[in-house]
N, C-alpha and C. Protein backbone atom coordinates (compact mmCIF):
# COMPACT_ATOMS: atom_id res chain seq x y z
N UNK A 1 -7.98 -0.16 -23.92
CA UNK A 1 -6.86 0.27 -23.13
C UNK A 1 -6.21 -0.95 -22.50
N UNK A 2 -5.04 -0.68 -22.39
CA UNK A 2 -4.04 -2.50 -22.10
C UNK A 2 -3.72 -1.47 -20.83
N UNK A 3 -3.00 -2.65 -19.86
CA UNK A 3 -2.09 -1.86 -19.09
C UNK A 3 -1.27 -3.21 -18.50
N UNK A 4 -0.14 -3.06 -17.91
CA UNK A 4 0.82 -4.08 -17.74
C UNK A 4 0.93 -3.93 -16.60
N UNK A 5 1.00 -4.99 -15.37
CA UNK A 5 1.29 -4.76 -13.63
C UNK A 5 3.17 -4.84 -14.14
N UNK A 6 3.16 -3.90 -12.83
CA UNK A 6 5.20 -4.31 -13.34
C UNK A 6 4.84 -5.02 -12.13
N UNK A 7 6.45 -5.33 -12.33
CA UNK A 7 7.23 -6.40 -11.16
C UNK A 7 7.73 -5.36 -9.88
N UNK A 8 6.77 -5.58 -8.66
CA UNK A 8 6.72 -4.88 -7.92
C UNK A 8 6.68 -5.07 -6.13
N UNK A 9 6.64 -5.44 -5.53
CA UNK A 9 6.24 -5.56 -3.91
C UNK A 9 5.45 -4.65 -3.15
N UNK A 10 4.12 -4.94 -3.21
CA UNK A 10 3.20 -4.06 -2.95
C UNK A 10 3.86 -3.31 -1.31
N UNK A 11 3.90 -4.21 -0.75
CA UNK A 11 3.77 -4.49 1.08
C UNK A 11 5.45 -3.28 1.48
N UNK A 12 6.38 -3.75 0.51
CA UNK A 12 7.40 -2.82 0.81
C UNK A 12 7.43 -0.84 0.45
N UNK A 13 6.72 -1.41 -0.85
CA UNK A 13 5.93 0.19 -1.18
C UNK A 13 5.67 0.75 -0.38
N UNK A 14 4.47 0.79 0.40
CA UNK A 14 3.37 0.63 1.34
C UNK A 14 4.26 1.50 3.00
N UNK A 15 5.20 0.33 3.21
CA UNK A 15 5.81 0.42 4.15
C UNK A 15 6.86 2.12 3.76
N UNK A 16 7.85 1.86 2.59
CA UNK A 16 8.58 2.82 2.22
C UNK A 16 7.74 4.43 2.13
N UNK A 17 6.65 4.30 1.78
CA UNK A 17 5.41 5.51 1.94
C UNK A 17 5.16 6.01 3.38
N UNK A 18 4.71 5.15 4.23
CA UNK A 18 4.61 5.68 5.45
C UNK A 18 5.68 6.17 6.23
N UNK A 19 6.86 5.51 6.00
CA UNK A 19 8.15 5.63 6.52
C UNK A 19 8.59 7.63 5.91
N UNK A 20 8.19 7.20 4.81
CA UNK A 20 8.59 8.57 4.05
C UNK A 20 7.65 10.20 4.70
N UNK A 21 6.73 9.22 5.18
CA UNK A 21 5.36 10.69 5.86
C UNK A 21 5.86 10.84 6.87
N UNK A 22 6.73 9.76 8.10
CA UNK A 22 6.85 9.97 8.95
C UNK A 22 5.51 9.23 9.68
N UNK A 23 4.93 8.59 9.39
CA UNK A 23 4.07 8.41 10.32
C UNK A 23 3.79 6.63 10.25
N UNK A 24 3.39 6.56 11.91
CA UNK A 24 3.73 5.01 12.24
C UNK A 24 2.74 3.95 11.78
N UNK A 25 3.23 2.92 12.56
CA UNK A 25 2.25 1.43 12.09
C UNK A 25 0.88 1.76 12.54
N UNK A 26 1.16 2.15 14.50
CA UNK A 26 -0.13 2.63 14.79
C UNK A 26 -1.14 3.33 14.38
N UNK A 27 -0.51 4.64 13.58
CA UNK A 27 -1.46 5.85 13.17
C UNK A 27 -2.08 5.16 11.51
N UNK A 28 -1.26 3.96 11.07
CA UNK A 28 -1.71 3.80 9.46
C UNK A 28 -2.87 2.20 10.26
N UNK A 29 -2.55 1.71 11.38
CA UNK A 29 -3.82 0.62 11.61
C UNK A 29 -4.61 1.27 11.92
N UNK A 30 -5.03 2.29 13.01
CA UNK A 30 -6.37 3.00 13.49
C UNK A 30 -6.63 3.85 11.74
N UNK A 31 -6.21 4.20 10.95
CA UNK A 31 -6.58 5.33 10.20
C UNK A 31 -7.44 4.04 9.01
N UNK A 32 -6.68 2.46 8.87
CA UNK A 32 -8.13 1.25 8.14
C UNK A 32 -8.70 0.38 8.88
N UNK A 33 -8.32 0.56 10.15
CA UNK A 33 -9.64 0.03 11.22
C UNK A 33 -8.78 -1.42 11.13
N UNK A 34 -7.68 -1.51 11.63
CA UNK A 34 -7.29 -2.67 11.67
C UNK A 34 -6.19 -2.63 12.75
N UNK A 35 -5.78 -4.19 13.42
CA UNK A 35 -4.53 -4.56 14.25
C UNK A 35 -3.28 -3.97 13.16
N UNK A 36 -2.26 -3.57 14.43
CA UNK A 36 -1.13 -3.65 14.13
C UNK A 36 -0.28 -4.66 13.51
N UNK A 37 -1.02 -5.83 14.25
CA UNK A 37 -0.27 -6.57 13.69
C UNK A 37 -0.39 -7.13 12.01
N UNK A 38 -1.80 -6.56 11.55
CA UNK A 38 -1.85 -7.13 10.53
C UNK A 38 -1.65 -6.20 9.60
N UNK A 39 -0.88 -4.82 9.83
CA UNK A 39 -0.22 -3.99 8.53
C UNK A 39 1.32 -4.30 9.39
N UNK A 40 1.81 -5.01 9.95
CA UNK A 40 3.54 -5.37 9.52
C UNK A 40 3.18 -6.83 8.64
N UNK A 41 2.27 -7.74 8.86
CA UNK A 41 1.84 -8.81 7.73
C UNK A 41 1.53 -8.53 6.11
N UNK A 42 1.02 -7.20 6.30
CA UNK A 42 0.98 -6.75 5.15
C UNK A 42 2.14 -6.11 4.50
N UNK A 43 2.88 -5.63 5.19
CA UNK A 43 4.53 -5.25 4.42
C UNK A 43 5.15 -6.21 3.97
N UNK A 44 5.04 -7.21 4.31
CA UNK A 44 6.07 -9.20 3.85
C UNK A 44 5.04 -9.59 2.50
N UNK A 45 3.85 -8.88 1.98
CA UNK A 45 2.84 -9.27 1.33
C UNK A 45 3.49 -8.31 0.03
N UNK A 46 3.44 -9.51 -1.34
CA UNK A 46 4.45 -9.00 -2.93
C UNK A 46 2.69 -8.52 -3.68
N UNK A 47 1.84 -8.97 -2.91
CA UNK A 47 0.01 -8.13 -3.15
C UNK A 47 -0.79 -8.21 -2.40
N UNK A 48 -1.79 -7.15 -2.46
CA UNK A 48 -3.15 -7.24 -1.35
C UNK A 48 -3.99 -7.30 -2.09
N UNK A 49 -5.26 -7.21 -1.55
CA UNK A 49 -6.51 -6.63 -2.39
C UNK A 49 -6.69 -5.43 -2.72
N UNK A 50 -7.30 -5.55 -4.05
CA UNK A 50 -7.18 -4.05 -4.72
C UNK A 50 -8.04 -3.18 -3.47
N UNK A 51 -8.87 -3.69 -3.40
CA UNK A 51 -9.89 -2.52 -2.60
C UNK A 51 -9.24 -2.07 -1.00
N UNK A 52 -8.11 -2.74 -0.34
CA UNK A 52 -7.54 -2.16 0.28
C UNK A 52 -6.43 -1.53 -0.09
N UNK A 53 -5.80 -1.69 -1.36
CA UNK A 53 -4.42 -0.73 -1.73
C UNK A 53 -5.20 0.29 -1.88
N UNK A 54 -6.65 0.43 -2.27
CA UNK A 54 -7.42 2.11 -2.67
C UNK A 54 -7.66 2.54 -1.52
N UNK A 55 -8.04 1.98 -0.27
CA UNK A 55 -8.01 2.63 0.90
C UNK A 55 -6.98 3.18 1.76
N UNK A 56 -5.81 2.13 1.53
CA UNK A 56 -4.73 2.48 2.02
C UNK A 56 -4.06 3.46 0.77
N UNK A 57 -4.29 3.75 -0.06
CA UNK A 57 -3.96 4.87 -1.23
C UNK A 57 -4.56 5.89 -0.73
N UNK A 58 -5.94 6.13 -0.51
CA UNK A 58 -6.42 6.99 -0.09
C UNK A 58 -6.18 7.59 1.54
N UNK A 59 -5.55 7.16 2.71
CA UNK A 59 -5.43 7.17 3.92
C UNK A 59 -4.28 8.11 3.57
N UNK A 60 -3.42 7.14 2.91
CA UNK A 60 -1.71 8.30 2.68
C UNK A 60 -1.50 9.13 1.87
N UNK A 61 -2.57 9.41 1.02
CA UNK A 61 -2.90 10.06 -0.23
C UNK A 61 -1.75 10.33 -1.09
N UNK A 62 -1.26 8.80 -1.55
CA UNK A 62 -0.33 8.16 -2.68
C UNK A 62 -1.00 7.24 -3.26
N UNK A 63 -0.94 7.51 -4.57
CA UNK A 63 -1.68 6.35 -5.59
C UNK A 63 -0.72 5.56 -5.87
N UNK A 64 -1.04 4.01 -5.25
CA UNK A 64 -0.05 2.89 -5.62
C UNK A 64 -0.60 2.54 -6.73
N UNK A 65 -1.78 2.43 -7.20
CA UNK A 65 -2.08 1.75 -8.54
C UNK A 65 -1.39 2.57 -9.74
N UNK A 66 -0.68 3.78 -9.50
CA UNK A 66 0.14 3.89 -10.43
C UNK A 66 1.21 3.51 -10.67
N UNK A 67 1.92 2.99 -9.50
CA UNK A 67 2.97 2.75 -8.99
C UNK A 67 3.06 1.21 -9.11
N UNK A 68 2.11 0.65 -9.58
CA UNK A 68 1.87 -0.93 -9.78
C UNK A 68 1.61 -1.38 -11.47
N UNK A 69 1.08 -0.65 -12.16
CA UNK A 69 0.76 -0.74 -13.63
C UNK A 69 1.38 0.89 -14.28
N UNK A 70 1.29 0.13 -15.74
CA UNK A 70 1.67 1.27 -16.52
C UNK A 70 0.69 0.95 -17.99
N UNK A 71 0.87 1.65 -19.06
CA UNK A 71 0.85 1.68 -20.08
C UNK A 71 1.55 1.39 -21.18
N UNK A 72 1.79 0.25 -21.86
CA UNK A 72 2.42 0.02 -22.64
C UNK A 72 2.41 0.96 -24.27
């Protein structure tokens, strides 16, 4: 199985998702145990680590790893 990352901005995703739930910086840092300040650092970020896009996938229950690769 191949799969191709597109050309993407993780951090704006991310941001455009929560924005879309309605729900804030505060409620998405307490919900991965982290500062505020370091999920607006993470919106300016074009990738994270996989194992936090799956947590933060799982918190907003939107799968970015689909939204990041495809299938050629």
């Amino acid at each position: 199985m191949k799969f191709v990352m597109k050309d993407v901005h993780v951090g704006n995703m991310i941001h455009e998702e929560l924005s879309r739930q309605g729900r804030t910086v505060a409620w998405l840092a307490k919900a991965i145990c982290c500062e505020k300040s370091n999920i607006y650092k993470l919106f300016n970020r074009k990738s994270i680590d996989l194992a936090q896009l799956i947590q933060i996938s799982q918190v907003l229950e939107h799968n970015f790893l689909r939204d990041c690769y495809e299938e050629p």
